[in-house]
C-alpha atoms as a PDB file:
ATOM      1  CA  UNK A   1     -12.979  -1.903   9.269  1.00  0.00           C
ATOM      2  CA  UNK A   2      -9.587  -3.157   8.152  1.00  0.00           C
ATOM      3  CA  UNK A   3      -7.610  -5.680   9.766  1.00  0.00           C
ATOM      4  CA  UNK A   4      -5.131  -5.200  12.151  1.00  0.00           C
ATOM      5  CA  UNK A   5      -2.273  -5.039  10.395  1.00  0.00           C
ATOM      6  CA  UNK A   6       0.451  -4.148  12.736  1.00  0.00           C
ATOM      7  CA  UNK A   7      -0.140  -0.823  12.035  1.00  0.00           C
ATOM      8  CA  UNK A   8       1.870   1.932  14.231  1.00  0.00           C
ATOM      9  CA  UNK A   9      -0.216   3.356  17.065  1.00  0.00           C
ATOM     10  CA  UNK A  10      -0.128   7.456  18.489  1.00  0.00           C
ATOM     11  CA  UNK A  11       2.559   9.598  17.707  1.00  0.00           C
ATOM     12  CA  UNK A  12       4.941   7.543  16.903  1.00  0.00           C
ATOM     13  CA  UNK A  13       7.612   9.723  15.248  1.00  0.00           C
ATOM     14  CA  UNK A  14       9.940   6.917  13.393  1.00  0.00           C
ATOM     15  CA  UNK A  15       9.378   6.902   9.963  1.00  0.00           C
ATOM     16  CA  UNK A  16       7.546   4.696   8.287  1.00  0.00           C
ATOM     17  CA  UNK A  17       8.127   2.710   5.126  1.00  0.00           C
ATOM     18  CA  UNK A  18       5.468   1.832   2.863  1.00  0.00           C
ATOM     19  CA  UNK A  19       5.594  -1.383   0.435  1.00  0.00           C
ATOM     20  CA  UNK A  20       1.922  -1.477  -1.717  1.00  0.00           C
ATOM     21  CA  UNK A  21       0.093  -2.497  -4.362  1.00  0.00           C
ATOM     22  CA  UNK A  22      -1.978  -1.392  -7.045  1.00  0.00           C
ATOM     23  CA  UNK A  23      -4.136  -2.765  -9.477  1.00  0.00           C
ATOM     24  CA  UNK A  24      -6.373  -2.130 -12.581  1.00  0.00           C
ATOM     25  CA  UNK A  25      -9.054  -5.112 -11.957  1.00  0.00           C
ATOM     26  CA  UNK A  26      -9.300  -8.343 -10.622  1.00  0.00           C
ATOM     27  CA  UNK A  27      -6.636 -11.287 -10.352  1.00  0.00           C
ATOM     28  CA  UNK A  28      -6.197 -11.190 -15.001  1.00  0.00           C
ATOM     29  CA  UNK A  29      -4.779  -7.733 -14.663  1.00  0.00           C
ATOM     30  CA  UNK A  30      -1.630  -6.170 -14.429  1.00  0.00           C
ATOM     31  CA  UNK A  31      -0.162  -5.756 -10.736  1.00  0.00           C
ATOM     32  CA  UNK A  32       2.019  -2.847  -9.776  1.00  0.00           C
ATOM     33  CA  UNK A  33       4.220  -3.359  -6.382  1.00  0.00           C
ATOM     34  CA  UNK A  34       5.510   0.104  -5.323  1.00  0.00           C
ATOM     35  CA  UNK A  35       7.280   1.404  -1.927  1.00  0.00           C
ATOM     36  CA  UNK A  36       7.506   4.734  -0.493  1.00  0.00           C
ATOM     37  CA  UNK A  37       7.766   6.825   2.705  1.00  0.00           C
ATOM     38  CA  UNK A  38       4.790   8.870   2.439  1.00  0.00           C
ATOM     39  CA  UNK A  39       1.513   6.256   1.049  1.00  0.00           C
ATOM     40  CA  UNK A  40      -0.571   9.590   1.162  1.00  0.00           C
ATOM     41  CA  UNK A  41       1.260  11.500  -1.005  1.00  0.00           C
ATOM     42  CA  UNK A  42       2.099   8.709  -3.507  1.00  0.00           C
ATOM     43  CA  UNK A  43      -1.614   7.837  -3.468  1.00  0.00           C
ATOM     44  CA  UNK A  44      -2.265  11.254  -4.482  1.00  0.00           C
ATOM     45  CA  UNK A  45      -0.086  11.180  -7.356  1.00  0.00           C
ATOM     46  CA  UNK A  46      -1.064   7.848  -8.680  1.00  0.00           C
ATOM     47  CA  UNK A  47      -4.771   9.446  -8.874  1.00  0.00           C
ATOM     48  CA  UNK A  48      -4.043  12.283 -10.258  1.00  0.00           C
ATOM     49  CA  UNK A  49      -2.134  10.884 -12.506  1.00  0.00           C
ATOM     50  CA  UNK A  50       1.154  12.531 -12.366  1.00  0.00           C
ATOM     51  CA  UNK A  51       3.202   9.817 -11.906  1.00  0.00           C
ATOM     52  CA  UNK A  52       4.168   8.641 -15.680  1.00  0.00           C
ATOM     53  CA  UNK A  53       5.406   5.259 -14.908  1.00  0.00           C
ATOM     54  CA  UNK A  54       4.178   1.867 -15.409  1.00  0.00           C
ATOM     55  CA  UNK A  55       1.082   2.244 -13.016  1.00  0.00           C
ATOM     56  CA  UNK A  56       0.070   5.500 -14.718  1.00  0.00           C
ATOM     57  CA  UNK A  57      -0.190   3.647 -18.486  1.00  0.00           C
ATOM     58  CA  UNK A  58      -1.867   0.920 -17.051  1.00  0.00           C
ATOM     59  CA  UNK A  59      -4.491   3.448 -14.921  1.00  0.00           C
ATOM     60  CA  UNK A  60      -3.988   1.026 -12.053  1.00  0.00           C
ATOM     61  CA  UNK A  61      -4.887   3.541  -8.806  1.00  0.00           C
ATOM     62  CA  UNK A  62      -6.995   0.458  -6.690  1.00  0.00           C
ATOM     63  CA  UNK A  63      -4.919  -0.215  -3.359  1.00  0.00           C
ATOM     64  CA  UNK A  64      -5.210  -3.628  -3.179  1.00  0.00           C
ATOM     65  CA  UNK A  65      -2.423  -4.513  -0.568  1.00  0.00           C
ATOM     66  CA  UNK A  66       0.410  -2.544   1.667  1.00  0.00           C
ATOM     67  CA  UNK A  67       2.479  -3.167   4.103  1.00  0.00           C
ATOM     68  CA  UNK A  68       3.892  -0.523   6.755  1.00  0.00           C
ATOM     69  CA  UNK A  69       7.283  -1.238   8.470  1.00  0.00           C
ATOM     70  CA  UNK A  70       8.982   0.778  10.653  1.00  0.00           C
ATOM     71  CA  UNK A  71      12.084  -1.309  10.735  1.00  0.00           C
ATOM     72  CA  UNK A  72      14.379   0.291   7.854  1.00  0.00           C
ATOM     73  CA  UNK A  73      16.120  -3.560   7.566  1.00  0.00           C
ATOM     74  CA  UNK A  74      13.286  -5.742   8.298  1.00  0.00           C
ATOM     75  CA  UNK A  75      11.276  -3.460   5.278  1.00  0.00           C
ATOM     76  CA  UNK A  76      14.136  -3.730   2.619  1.00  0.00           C
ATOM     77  CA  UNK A  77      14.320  -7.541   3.477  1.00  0.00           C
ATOM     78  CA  UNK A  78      10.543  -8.113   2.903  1.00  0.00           C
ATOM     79  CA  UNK A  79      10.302  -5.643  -0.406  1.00  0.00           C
ATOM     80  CA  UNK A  80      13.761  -7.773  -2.140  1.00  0.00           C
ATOM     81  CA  UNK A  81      11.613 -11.166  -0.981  1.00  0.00           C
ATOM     82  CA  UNK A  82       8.216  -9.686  -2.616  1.00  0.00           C
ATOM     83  CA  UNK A  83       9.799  -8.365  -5.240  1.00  0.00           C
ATOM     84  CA  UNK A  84      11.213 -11.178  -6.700  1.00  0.00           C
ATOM     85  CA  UNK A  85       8.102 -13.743  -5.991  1.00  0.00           C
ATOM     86  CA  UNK A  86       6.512 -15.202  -9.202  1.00  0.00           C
ATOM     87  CA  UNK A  87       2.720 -13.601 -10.309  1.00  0.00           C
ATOM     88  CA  UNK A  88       1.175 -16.265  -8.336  1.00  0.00           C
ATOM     89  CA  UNK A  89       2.381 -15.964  -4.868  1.00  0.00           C
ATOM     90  CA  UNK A  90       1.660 -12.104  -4.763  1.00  0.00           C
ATOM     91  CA  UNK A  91      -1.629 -12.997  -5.737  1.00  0.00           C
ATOM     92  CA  UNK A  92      -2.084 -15.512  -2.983  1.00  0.00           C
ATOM     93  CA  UNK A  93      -0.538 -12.924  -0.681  1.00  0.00           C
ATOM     94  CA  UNK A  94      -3.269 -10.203  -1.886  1.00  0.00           C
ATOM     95  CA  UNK A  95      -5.643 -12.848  -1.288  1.00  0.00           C
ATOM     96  CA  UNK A  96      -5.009 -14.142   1.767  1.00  0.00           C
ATOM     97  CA  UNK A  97      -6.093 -10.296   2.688  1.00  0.00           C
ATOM     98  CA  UNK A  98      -8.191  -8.523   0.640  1.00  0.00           C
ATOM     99  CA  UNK A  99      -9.912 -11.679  -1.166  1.00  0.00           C
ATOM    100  CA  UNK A 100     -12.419  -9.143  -2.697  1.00  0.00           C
ATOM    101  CA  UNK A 101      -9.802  -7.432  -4.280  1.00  0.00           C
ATOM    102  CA  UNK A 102     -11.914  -4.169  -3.169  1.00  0.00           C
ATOM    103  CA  UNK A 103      -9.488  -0.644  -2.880  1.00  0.00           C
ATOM    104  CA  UNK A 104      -8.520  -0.214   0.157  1.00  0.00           C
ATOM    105  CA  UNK A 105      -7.656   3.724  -0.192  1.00  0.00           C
ATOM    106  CA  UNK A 106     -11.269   5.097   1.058  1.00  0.00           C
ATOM    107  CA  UNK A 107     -11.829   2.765   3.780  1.00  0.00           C
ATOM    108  CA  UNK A 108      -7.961   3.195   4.794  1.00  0.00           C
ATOM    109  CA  UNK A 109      -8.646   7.033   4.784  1.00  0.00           C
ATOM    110  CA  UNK A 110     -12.411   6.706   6.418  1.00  0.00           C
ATOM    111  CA  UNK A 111     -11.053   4.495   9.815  1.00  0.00           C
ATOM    112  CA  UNK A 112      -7.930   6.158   9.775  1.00  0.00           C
ATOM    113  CA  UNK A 113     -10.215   9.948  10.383  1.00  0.00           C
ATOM    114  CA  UNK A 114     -12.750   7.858  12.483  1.00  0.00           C
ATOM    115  CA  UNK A 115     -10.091   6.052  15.211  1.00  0.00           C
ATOM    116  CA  UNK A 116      -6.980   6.972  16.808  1.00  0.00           C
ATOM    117  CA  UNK A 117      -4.834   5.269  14.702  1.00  0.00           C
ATOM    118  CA  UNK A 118      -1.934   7.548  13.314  1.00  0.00           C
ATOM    119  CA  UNK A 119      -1.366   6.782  10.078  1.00  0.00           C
ATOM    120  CA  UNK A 120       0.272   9.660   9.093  1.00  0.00           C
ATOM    121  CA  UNK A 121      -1.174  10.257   5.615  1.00  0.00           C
ATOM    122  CA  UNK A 122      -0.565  13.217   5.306  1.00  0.00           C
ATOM    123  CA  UNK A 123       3.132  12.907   5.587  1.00  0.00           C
ATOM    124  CA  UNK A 124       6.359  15.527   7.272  1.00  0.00           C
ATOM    125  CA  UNK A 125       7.865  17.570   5.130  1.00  0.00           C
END
């Protein structure tokens, strides 16, 4: 089961803003930091490869980290600080929570179907 991330709870109809990131293989790899408003969706597309951006040439679709804010000012604060941190401190950020570097899309999909927690994957149109 994942960690308790903050993550919103029932029907919480805010929106929610997504800051993630992807990855091809362990810590030598290259690192892809995206942010969206829909993680389902954008998951979807980075499998499937129809996004043709930096993630697609690099085929890095492993969820290694995200973040979910619903806080509009608070979430473009924290993706401008992440964004411009060296290599090494995202890395010790990924660490600090997923030190296996495992994906975290299944098991994000698996406790989201298997508790009460609204995640909203499959986002309003």
């Amino acid at each position: 089961m994942l960690k308790d991330i903050g993550l919103p709870k029932g029907n919480d109809t805010q929106e929610k803003y997504w800051l993630y990131m992807l990855s091809n293989s362990k810590p030598n790899g290259p690192l892809y930091l995206g942010e969206t408003l829909c993680l389902y969706s954008r998951m979807k597309e980075h499998h499937a490869g129809t996004r043709r951006d930096f993630a697609h040439y690099h085929r890095m679709e492993r969820l290694i980290y995200f973040e979910v804010w619903n806080d509009y000012e608070k979430y473009l604060a924290r993706m401008r600080r992440v964004r411009n941190w060296p290599r090494d401190m995202r890395l010790l950020l990924i660490e600090s929570l997923n030190p296996g570097w495992i994906d975290l899309w299944p098991q994000l999909v698996e406790d989201q179907s298997n508790s009460n927690i609204q995640l909203e994957l499959k986002c309003q149109q």
